[in-house]
PDB file of N, CA and C in Angstrom:
ATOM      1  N   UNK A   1      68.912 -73.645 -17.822  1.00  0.00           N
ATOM      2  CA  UNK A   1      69.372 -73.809 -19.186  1.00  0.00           C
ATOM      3  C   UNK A   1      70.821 -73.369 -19.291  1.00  0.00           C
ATOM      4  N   UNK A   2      71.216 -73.980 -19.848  1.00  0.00           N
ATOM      5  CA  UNK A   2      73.040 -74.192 -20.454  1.00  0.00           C
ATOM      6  C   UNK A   2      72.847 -72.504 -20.524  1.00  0.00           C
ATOM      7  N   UNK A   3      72.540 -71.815 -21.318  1.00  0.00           N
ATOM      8  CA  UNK A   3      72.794 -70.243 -22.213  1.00  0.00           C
ATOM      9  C   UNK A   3      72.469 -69.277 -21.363  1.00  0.00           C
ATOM     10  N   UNK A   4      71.950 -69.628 -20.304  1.00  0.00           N
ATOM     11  CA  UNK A   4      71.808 -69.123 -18.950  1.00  0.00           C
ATOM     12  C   UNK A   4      72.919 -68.812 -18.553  1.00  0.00           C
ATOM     13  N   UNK A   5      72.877 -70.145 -17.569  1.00  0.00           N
ATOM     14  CA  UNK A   5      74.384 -69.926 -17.022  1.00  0.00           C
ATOM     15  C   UNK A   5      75.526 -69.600 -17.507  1.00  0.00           C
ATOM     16  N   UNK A   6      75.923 -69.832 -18.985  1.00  0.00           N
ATOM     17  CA  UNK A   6      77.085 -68.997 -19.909  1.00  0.00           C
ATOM     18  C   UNK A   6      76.858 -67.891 -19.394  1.00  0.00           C
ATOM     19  N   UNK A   7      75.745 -66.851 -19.766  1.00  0.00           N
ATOM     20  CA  UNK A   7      75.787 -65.810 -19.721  1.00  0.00           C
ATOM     21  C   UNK A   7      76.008 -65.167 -18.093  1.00  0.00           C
ATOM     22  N   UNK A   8      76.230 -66.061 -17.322  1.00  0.00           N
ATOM     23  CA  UNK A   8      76.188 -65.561 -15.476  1.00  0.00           C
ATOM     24  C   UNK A   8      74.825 -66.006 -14.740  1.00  0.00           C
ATOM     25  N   UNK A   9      73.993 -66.299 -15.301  1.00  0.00           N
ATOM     26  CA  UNK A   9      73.110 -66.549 -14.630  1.00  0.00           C
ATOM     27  C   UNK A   9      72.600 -67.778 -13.741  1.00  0.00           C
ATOM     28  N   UNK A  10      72.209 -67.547 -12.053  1.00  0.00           N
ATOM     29  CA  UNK A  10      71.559 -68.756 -11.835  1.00  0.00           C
ATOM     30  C   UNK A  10      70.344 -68.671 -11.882  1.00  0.00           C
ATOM     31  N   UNK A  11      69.890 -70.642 -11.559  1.00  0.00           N
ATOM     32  CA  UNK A  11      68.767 -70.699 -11.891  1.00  0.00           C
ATOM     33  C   UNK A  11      68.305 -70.649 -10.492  1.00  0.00           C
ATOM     34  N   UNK A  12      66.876 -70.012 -10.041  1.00  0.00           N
ATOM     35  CA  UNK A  12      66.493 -70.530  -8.456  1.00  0.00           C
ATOM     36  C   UNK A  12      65.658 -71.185  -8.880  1.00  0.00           C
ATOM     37  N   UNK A  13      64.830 -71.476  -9.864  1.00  0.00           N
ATOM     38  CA  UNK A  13      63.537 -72.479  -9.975  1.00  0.00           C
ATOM     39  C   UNK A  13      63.076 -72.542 -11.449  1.00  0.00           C
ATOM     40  N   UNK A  14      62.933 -73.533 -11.887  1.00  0.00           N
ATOM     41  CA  UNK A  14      62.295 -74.093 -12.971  1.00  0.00           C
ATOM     42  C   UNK A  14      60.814 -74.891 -12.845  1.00  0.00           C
ATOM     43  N   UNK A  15      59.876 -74.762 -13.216  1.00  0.00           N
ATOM     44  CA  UNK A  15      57.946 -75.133 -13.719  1.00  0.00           C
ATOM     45  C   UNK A  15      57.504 -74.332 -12.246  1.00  0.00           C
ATOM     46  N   UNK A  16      58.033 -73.438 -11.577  1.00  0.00           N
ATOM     47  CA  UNK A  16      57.047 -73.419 -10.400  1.00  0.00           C
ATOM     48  C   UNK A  16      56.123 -72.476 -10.396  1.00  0.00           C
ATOM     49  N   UNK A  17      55.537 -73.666  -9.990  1.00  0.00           N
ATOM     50  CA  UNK A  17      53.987 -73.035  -9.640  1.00  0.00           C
ATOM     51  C   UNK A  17      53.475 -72.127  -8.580  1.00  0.00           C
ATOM     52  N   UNK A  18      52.288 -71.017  -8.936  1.00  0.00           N
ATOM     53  CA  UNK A  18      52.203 -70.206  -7.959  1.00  0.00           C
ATOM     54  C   UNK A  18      51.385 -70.717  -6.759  1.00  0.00           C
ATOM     55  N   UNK A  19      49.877 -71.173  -7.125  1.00  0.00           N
ATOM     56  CA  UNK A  19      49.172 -71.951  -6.455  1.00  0.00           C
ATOM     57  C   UNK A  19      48.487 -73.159  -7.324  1.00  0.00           C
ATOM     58  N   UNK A  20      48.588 -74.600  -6.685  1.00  0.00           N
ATOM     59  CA  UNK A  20      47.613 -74.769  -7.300  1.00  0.00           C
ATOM     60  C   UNK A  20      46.240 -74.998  -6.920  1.00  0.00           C
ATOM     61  N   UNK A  21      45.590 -75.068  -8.242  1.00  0.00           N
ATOM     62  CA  UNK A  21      44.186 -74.808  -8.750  1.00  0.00           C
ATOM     63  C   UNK A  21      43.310 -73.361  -8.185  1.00  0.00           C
ATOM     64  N   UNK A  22      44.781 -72.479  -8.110  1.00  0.00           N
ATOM     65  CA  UNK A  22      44.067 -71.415  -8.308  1.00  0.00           C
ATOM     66  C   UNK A  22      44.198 -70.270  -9.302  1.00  0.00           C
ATOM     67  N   UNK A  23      44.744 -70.962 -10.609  1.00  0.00           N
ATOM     68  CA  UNK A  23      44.556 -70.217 -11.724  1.00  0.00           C
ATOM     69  C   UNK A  23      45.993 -69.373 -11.977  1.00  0.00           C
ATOM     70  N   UNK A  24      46.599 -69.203 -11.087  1.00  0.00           N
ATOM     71  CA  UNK A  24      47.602 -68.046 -10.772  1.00  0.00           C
ATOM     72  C   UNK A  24      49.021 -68.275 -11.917  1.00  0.00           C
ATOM     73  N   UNK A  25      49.079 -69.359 -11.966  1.00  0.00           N
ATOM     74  CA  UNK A  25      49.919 -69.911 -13.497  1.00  0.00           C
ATOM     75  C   UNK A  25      51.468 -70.446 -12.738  1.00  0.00           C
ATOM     76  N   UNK A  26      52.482 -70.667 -13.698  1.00  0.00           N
ATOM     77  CA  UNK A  26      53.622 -71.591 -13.491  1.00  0.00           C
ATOM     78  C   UNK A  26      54.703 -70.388 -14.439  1.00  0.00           C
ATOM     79  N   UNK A  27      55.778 -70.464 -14.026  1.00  0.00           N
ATOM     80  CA  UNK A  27      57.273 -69.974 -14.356  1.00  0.00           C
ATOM     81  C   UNK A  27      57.552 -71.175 -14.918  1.00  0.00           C
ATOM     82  N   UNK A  28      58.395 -70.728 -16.256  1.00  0.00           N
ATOM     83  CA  UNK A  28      59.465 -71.328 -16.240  1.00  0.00           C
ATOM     84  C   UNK A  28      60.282 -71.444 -15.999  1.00  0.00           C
ATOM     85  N   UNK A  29      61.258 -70.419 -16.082  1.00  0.00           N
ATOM     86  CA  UNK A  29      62.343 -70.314 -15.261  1.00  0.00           C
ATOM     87  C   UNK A  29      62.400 -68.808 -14.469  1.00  0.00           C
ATOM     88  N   UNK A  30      63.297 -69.310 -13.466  1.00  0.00           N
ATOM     89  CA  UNK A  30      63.385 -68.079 -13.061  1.00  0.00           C
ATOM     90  C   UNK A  30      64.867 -68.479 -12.213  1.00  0.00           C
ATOM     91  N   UNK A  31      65.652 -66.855 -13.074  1.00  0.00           N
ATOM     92  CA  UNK A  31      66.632 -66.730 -12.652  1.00  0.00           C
ATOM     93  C   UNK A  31      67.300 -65.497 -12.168  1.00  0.00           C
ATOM     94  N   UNK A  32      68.604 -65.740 -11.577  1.00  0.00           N
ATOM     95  CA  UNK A  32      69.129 -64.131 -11.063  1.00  0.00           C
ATOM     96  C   UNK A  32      70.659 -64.128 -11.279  1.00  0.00           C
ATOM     97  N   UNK A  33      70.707 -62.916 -11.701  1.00  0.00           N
ATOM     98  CA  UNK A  33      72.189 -62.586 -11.638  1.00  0.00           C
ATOM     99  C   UNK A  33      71.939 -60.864 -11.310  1.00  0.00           C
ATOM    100  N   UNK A  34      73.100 -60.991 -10.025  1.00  0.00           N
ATOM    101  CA  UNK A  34      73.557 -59.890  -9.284  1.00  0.00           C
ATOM    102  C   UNK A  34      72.024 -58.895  -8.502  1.00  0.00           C
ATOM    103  N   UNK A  35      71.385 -58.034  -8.644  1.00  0.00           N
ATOM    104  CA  UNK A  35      70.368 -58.105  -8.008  1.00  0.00           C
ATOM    105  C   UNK A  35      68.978 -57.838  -9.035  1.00  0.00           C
ATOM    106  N   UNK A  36      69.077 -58.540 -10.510  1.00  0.00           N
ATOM    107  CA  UNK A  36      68.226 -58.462 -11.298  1.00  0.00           C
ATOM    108  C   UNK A  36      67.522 -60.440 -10.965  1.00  0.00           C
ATOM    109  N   UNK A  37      66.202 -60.437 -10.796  1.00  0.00           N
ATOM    110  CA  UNK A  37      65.770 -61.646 -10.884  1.00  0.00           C
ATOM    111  C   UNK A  37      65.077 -61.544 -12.250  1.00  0.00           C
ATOM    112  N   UNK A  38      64.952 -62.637 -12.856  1.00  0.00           N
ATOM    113  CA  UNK A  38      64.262 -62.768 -14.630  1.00  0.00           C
ATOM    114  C   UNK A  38      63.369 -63.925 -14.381  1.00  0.00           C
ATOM    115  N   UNK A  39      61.978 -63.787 -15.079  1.00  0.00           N
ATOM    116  CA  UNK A  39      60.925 -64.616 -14.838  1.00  0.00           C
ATOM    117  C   UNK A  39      60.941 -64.700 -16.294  1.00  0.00           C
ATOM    118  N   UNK A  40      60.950 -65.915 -16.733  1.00  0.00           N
ATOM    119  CA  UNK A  40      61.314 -66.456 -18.531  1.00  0.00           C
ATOM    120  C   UNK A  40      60.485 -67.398 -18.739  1.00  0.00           C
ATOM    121  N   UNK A  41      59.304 -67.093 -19.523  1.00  0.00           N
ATOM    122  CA  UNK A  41      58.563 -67.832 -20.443  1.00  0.00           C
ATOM    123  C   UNK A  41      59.176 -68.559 -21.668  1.00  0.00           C
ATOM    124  N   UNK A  42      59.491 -69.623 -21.469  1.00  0.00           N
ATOM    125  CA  UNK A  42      59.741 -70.235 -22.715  1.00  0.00           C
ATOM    126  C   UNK A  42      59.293 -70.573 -24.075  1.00  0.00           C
ATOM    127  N   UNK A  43      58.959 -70.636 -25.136  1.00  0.00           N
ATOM    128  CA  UNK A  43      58.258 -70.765 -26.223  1.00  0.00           C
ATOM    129  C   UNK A  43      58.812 -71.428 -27.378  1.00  0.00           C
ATOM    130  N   UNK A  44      58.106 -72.545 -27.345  1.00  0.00           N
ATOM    131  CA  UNK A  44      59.043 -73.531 -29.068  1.00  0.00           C
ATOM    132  C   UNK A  44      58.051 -73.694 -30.058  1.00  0.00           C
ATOM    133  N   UNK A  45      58.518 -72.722 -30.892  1.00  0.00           N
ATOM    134  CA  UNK A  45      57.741 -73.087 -32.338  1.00  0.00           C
ATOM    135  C   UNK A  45      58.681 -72.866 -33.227  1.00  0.00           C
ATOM    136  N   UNK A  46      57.625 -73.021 -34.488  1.00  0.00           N
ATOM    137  CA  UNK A  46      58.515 -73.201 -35.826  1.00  0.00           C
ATOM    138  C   UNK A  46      59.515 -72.161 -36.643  1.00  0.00           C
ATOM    139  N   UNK A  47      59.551 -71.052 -35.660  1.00  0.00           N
ATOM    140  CA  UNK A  47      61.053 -69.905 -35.782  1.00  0.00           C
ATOM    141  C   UNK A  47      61.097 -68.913 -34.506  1.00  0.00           C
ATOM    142  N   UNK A  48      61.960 -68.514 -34.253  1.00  0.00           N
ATOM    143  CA  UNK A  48      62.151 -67.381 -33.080  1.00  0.00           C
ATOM    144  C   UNK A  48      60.537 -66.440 -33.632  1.00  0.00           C
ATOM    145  N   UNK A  49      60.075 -65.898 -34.258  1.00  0.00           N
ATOM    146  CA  UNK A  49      59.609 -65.114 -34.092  1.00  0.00           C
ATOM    147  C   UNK A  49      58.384 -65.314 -33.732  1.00  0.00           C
ATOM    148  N   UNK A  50      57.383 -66.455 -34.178  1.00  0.00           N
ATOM    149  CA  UNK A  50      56.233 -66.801 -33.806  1.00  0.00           C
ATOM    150  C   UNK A  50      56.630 -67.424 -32.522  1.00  0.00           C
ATOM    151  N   UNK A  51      57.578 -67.814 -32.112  1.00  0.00           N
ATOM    152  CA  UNK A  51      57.556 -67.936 -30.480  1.00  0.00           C
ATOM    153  C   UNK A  51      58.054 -67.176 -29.514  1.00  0.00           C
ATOM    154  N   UNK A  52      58.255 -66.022 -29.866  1.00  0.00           N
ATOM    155  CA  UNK A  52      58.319 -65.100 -29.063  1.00  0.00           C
ATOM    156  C   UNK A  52      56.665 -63.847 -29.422  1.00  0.00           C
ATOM    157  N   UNK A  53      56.447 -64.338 -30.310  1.00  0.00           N
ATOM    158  CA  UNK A  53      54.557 -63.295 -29.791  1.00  0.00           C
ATOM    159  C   UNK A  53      53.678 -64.581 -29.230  1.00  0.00           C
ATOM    160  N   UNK A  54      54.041 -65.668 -29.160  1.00  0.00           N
ATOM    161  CA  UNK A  54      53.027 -66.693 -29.217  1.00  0.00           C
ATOM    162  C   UNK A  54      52.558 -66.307 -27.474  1.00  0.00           C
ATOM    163  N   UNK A  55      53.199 -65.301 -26.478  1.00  0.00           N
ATOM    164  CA  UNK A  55      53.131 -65.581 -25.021  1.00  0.00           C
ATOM    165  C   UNK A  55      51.697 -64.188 -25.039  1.00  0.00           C
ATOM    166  N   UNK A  56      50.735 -64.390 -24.901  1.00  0.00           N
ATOM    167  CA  UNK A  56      49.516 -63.999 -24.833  1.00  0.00           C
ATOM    168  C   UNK A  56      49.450 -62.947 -23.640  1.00  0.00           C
ATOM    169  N   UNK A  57      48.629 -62.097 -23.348  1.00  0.00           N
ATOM    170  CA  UNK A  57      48.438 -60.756 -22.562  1.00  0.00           C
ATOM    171  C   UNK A  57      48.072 -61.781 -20.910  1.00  0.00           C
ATOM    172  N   UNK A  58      46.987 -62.710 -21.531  1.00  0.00           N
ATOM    173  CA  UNK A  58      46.341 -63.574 -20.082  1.00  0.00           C
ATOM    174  C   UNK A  58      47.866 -64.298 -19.826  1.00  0.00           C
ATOM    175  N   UNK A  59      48.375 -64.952 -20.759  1.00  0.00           N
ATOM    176  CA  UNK A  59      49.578 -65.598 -19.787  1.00  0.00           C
ATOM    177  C   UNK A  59      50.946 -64.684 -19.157  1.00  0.00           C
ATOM    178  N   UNK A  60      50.651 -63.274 -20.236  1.00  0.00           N
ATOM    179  CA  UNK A  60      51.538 -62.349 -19.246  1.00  0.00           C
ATOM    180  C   UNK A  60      51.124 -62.392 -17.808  1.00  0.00           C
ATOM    181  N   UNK A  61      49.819 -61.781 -17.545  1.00  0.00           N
ATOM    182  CA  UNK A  61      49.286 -61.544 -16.310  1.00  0.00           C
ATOM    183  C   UNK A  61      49.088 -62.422 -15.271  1.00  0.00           C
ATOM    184  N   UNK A  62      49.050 -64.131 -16.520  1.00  0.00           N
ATOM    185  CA  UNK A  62      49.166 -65.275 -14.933  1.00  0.00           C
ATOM    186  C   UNK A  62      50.792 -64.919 -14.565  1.00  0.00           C
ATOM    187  N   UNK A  63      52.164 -65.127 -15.361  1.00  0.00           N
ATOM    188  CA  UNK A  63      53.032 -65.163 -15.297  1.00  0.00           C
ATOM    189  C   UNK A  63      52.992 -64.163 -13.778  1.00  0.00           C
ATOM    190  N   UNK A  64      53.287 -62.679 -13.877  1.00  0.00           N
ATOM    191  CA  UNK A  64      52.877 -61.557 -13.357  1.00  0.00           C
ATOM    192  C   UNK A  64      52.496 -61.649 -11.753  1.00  0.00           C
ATOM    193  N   UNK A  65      51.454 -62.728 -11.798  1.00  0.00           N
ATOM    194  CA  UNK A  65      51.093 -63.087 -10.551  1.00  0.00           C
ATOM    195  C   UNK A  65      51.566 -63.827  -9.709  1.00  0.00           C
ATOM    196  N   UNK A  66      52.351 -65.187 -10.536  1.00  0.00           N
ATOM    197  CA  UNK A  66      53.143 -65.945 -10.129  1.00  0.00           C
ATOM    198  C   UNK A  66      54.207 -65.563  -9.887  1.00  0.00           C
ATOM    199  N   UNK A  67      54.830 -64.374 -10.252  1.00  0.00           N
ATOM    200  CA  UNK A  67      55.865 -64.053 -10.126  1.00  0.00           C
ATOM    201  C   UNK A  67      56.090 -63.021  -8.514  1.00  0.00           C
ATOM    202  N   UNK A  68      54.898 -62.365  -8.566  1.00  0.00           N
ATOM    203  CA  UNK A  68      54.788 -62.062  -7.380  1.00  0.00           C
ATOM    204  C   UNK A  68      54.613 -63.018  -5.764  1.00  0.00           C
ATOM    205  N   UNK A  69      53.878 -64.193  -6.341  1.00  0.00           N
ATOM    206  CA  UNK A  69      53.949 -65.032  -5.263  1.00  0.00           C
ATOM    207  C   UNK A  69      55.205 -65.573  -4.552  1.00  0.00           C
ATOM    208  N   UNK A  70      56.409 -65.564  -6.265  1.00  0.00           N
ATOM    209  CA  UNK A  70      57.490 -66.280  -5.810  1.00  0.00           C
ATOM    210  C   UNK A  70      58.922 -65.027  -4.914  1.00  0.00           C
ATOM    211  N   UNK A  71      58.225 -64.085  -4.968  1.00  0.00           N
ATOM    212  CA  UNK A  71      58.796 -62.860  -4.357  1.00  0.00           C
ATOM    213  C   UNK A  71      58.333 -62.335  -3.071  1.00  0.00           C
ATOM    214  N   UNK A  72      56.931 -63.190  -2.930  1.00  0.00           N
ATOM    215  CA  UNK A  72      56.781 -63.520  -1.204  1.00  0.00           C
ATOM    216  C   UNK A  72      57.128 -64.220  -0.620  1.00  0.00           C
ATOM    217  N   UNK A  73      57.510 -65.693  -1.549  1.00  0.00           N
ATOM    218  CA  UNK A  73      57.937 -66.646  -0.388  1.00  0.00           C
ATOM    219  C   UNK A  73      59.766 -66.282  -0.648  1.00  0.00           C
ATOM    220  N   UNK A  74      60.607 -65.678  -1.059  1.00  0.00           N
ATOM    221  CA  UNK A  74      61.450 -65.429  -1.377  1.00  0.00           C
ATOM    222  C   UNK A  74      61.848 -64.331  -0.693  1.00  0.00           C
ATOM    223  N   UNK A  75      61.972 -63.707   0.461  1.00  0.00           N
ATOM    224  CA  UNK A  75      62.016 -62.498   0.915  1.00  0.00           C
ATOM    225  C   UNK A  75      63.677 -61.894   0.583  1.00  0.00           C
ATOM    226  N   UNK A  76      64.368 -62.748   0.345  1.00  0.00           N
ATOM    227  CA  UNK A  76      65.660 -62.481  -0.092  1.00  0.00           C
ATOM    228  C   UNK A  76      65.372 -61.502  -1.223  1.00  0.00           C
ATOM    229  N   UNK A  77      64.859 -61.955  -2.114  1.00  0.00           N
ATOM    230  CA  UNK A  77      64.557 -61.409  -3.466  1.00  0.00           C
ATOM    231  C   UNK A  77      63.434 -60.540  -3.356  1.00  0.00           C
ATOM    232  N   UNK A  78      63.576 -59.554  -2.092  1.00  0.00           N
ATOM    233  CA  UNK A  78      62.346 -58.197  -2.475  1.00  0.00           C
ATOM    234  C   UNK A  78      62.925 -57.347  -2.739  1.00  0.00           C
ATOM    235  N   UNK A  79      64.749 -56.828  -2.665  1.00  0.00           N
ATOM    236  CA  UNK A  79      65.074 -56.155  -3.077  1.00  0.00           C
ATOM    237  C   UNK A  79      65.428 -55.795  -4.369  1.00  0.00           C
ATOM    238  N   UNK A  80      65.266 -57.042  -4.929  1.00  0.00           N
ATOM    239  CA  UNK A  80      65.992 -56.953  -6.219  1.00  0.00           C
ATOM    240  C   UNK A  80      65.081 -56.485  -7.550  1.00  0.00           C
ATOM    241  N   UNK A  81      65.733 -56.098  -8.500  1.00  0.00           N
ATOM    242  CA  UNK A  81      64.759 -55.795  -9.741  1.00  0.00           C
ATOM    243  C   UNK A  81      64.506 -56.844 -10.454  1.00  0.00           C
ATOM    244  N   UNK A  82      63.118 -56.920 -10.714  1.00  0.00           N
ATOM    245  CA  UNK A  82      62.285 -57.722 -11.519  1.00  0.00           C
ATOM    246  C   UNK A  82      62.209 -57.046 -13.197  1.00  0.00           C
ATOM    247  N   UNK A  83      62.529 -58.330 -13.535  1.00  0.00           N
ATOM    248  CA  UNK A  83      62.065 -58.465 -15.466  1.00  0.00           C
ATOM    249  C   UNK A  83      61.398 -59.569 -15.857  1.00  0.00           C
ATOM    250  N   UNK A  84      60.797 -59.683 -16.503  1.00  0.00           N
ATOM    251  CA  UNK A  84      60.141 -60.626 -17.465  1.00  0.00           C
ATOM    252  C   UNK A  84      60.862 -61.141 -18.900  1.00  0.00           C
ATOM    253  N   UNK A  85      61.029 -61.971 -19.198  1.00  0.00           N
ATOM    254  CA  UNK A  85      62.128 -62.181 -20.373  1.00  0.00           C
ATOM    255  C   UNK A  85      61.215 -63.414 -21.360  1.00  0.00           C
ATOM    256  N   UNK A  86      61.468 -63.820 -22.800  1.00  0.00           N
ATOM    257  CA  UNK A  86      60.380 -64.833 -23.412  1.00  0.00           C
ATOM    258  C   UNK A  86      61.888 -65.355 -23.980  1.00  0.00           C
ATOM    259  N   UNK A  87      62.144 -66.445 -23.627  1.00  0.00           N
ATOM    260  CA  UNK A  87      63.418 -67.185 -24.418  1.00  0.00           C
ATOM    261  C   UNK A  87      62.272 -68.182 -25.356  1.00  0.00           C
ATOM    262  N   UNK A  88      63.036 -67.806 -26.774  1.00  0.00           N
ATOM    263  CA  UNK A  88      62.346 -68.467 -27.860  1.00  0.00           C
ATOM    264  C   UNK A  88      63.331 -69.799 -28.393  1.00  0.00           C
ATOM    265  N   UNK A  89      62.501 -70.837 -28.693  1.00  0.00           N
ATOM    266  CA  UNK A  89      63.474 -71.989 -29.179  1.00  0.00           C
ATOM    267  C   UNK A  89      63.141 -72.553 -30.607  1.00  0.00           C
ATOM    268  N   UNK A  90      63.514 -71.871 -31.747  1.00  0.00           N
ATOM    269  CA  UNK A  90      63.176 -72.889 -33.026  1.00  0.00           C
ATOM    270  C   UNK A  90      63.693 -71.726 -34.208  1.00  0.00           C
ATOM    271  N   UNK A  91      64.076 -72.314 -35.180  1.00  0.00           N
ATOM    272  CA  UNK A  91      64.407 -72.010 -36.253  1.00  0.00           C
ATOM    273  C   UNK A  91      66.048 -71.665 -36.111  1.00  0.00           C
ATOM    274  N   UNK A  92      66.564 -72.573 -35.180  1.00  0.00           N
ATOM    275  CA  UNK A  92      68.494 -72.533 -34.837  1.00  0.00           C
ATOM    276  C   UNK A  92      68.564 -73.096 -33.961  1.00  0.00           C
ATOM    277  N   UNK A  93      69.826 -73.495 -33.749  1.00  0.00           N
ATOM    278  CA  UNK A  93      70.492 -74.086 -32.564  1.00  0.00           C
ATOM    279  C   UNK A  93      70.478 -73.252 -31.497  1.00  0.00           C
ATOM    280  N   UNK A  94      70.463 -72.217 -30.976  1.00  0.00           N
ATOM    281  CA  UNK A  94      70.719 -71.613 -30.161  1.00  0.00           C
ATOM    282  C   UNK A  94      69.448 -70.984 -29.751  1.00  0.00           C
ATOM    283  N   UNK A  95      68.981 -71.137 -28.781  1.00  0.00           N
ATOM    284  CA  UNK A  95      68.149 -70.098 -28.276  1.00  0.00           C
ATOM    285  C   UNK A  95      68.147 -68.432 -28.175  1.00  0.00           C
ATOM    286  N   UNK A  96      67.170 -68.462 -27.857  1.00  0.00           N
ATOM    287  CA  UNK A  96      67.166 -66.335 -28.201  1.00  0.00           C
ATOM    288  C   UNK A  96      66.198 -66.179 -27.281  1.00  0.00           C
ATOM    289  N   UNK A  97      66.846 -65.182 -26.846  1.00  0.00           N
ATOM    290  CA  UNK A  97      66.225 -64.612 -25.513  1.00  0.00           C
ATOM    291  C   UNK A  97      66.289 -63.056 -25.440  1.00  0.00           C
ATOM    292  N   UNK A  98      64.582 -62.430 -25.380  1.00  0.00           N
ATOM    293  CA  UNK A  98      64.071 -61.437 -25.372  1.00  0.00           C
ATOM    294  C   UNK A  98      64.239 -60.645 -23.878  1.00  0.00           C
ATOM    295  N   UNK A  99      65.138 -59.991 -23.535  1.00  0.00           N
ATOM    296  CA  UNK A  99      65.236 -59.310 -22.119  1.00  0.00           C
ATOM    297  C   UNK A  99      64.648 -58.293 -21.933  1.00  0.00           C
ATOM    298  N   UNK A 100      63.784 -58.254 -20.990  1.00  0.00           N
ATOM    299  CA  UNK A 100      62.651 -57.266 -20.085  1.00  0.00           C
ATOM    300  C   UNK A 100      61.715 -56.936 -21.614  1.00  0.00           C
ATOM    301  N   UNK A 101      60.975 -57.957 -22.061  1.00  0.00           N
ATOM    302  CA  UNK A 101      59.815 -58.440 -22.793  1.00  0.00           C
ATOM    303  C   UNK A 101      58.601 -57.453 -22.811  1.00  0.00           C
ATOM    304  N   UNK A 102      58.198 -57.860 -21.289  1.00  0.00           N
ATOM    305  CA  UNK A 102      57.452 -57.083 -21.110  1.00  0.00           C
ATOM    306  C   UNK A 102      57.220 -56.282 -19.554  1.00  0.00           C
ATOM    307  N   UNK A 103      56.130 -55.692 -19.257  1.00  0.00           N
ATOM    308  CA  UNK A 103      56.011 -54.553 -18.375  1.00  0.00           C
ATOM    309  C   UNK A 103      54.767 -54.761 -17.567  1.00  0.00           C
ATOM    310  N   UNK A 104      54.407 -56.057 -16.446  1.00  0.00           N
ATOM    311  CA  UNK A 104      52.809 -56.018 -16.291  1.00  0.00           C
ATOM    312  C   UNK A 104      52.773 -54.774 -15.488  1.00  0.00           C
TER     313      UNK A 104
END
C-alpha cells in the first residue's frame, strides 16, 4: 500500500497464506522497516472505528500463527521485532493504521 511505503516501509508479502487447508489463516500484509517486521490486518467498513474492532480474538490467533510460519520460512527475519498492526479503511480518504494492535 501507497501509505506504507510513504511512511518507509517495504512490503515482503501481501494475502499470504500460512498453510493451506490447514486452518492456520492468511496476512495481509506484511511489512518491514529497519528491523521491525508488521503483520497488518486490513479492515473496510463503514468508519475507522468499527473496522478496526471488527478483527476478532480467533482471527488474531490465526493471524499469530501465520505469522509465525512466515518467520520460519524467512530466516532473515528471526531477528527482527515482530508487531501486529489493523490498518482500517472507511469513513476518509486516507487510511489509519493502528501500530502494535495487539499482543498474541
Amino acid at each position: 500500500m501507497l501509505v506504507l511505503r510513504l511512511s518507509g516501509w517495504r512490503i515482503l508479502a501481501r494475502r499470504m497464506k500460512a498453510k493451506a487447508g490447514t486452518g492456520l489463516g492468511e496476512i495481509d500484509i506484511v511489512a518491514r522497516r529497519g528491523r521491525t517486521i508488521a503483520f497488518i490486518e486490513v479492515k473496510a467498513r463503514a468508519d475507522h472505528t468499527a473496522a478496526q474492532e471488527s478483527v476478532t480474538q480467533a482471527q488474531r490467533t490465526r493471524i499469530a500463527r501465520a505469522a509465525q510460519v512466515f518467520v520460519e520460512r524467512n530466516p532473515a527475519c528471526a531477528d527482527c521485532d515482530i508487531r501486529f498492526d489493523v490498518m482500517s479503511l472507511g469513513g476518509g480518504w486516507w487510511p489509519q493504521r493502528i501500530a502494535d494492535a495487539w499482543r498474541p
